[in-house]
Protein backbone atom coordinates (compact mmCIF):
# COMPACT_ATOMS: atom_id res chain seq x y z
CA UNK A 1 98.13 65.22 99.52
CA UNK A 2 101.43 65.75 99.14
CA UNK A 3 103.43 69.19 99.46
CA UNK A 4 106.59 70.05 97.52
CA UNK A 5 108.76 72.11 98.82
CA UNK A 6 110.79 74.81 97.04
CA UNK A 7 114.28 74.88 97.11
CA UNK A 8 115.80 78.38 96.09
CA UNK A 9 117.81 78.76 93.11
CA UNK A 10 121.26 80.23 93.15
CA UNK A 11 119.11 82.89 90.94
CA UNK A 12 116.74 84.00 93.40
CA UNK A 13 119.09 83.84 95.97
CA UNK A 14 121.50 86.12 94.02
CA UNK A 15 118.09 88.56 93.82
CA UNK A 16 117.34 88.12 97.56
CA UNK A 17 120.66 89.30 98.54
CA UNK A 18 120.41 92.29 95.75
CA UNK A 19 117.55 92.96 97.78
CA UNK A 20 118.68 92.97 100.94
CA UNK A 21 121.58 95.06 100.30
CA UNK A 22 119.15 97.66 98.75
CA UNK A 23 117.47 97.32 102.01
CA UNK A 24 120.60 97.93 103.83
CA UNK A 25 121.62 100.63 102.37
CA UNK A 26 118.44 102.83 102.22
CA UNK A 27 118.39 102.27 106.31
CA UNK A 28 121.71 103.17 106.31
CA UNK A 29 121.08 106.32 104.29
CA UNK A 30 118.37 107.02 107.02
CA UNK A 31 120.04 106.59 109.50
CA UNK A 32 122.98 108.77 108.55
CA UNK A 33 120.68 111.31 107.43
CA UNK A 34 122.06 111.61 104.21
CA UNK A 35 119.82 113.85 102.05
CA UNK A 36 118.16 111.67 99.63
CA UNK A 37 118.18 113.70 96.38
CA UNK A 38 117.31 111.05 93.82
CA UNK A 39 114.05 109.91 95.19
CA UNK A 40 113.31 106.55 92.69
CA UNK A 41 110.58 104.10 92.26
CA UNK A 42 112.33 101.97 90.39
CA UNK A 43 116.29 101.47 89.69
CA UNK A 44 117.60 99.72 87.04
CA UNK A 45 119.12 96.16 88.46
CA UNK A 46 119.74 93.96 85.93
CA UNK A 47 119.51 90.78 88.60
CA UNK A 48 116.88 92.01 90.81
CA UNK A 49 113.40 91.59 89.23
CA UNK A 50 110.10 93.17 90.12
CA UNK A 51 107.01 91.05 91.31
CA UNK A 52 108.50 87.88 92.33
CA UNK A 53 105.14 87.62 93.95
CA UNK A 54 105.21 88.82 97.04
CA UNK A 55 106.20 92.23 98.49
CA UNK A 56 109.41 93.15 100.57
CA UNK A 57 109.20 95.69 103.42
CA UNK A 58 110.40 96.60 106.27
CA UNK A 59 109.89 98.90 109.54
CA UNK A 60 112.12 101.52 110.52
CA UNK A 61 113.71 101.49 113.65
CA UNK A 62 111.99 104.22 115.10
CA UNK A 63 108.50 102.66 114.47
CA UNK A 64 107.49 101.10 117.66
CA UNK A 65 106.21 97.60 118.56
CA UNK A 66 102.38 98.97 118.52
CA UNK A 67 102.64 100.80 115.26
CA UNK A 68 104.13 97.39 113.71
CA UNK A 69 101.40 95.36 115.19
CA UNK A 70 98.30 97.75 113.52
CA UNK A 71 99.88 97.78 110.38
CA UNK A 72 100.59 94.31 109.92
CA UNK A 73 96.82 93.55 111.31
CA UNK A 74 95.14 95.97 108.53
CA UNK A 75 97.99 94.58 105.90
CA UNK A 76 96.02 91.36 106.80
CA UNK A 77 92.61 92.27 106.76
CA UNK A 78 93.59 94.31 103.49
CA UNK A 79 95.29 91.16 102.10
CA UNK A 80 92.13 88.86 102.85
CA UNK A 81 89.48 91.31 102.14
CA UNK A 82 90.89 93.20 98.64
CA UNK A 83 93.47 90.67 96.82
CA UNK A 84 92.95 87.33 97.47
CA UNK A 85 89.84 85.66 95.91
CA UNK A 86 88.98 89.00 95.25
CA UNK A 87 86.71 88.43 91.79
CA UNK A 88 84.99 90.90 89.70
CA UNK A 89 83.00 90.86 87.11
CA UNK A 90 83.10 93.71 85.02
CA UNK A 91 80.00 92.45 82.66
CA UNK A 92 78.25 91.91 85.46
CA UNK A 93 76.41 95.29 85.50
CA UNK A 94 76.23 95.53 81.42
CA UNK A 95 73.86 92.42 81.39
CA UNK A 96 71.06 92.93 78.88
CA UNK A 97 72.16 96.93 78.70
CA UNK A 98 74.10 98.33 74.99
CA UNK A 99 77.32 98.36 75.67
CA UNK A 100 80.77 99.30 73.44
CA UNK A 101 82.62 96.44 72.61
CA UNK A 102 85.96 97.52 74.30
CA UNK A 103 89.44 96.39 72.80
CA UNK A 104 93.21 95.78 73.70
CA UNK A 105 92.46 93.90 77.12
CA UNK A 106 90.02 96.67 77.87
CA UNK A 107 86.11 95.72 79.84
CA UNK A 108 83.25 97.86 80.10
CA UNK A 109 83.17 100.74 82.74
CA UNK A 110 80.61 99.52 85.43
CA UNK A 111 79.27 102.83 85.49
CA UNK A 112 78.84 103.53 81.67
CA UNK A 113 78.51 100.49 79.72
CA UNK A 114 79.07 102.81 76.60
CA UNK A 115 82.77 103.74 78.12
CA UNK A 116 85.50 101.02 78.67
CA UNK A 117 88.26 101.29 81.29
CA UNK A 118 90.89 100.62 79.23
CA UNK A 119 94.89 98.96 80.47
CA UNK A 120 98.27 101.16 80.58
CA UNK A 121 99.21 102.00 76.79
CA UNK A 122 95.82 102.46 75.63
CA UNK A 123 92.78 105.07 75.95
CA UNK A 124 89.51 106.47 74.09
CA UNK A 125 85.90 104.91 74.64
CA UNK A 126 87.32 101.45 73.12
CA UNK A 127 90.47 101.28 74.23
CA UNK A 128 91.84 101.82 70.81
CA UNK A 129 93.53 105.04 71.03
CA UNK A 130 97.03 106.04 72.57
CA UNK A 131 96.72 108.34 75.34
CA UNK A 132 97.18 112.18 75.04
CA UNK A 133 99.82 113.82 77.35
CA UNK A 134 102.66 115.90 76.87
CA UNK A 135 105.02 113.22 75.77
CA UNK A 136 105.00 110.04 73.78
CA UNK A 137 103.81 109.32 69.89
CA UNK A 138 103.31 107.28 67.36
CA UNK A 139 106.27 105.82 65.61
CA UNK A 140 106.30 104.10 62.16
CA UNK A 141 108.15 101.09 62.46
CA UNK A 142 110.70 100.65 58.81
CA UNK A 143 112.84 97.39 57.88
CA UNK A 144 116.00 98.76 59.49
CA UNK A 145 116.66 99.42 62.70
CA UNK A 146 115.87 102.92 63.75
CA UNK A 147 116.58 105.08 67.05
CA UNK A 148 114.37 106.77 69.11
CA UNK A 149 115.08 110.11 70.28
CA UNK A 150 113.20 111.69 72.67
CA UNK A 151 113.46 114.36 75.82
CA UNK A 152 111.81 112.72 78.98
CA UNK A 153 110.82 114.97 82.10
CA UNK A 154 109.57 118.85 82.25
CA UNK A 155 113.30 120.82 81.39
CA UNK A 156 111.46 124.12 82.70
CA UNK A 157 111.84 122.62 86.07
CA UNK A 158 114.41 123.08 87.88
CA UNK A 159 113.70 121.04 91.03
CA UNK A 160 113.41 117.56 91.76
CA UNK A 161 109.26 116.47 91.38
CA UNK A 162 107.42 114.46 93.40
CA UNK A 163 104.80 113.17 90.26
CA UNK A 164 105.94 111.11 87.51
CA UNK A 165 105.27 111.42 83.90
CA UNK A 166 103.61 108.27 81.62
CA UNK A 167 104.97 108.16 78.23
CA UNK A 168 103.34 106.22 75.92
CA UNK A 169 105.10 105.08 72.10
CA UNK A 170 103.36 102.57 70.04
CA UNK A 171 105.46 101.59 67.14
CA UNK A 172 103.17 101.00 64.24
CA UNK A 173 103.47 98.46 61.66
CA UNK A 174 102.58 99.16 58.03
């Protein structure tokens, strides 16, 4: 059996170092105790990309040796016992039982074969509906380009939030 080895592209290594120096700076931030007022879970970085498959982290400086050994023993037993060859079988417990035939990536809901747990974007028993919330629509798509307009966020708040907002636009074909 032979192994191949990976050699980094100039690419990755371009994201890498965009990494790092995000790294850099939020322990610098920390450590200066500058107040953090924009609070993100994602920036936009046009040359660092998300899920490269694995995940970055790091300790902070304060977190002692101890700490750092728990954590990465139950990020191991987490690792082997949750994620990898992890399988489940959604159908499993609809076998022989009525169930909804569930659309758009969706599977049956273990617990109510009638229900389906449907993927981000969609909703309803089938997974065929967009999901309510205080934001996002439906948007007739036309031969020429068109813009989308919209206000994102709560404007009656006046404070920075801790929660997010999902807001879902399908663009619908004629």
């Amino acid at each position: 059996m032979s192994t191949k080895r990976e050699i980094p592209s100039p690419k990755s290594m371009k994201r890498v170092k965009a990494q790092a120096e995000d790294i850099v700076e939020d322990i610098e931030e920390e450590i200066g105790g500058a107040n953090r007022s924009k609070r993100q879970a994602v920036t936009y970085r046009p040359d660092v990309k998300l899920w490269d498959g694995r995940v970055n982290y790091y300790f902070n400086s304060t977190v002692g040796h101890a700490v750092r050994s728990v954590f990465k023993k139950a990020a191991d037993v987490w690792q082997r016992d949750t994620c990898i060859d992890f399988t489940y079988d959604p159908y499993e417990n609809c076998e022989g039982v009525p169930s909804t035939r569930c659309e758009n990536g969706g599977f049956p809901h273990p617990r109510d074969c009638k229900k389906c747990v449907c993927p981000g974007g969609y909703a309803g028993d089938r997974c065929n509906e967009r999901p309510k919330g205080k934001c996002g629509r439906t948007v007739k798509a036309k031969q020429d380009w068109n813009i989308l307009n919209d206000t994102l966020g709560d404007t009656t708040v006046h404070r920075s939030l801790e929660d997010f907002t999902i807001c879902t636009y399908w663009i619908e074909v004629r």
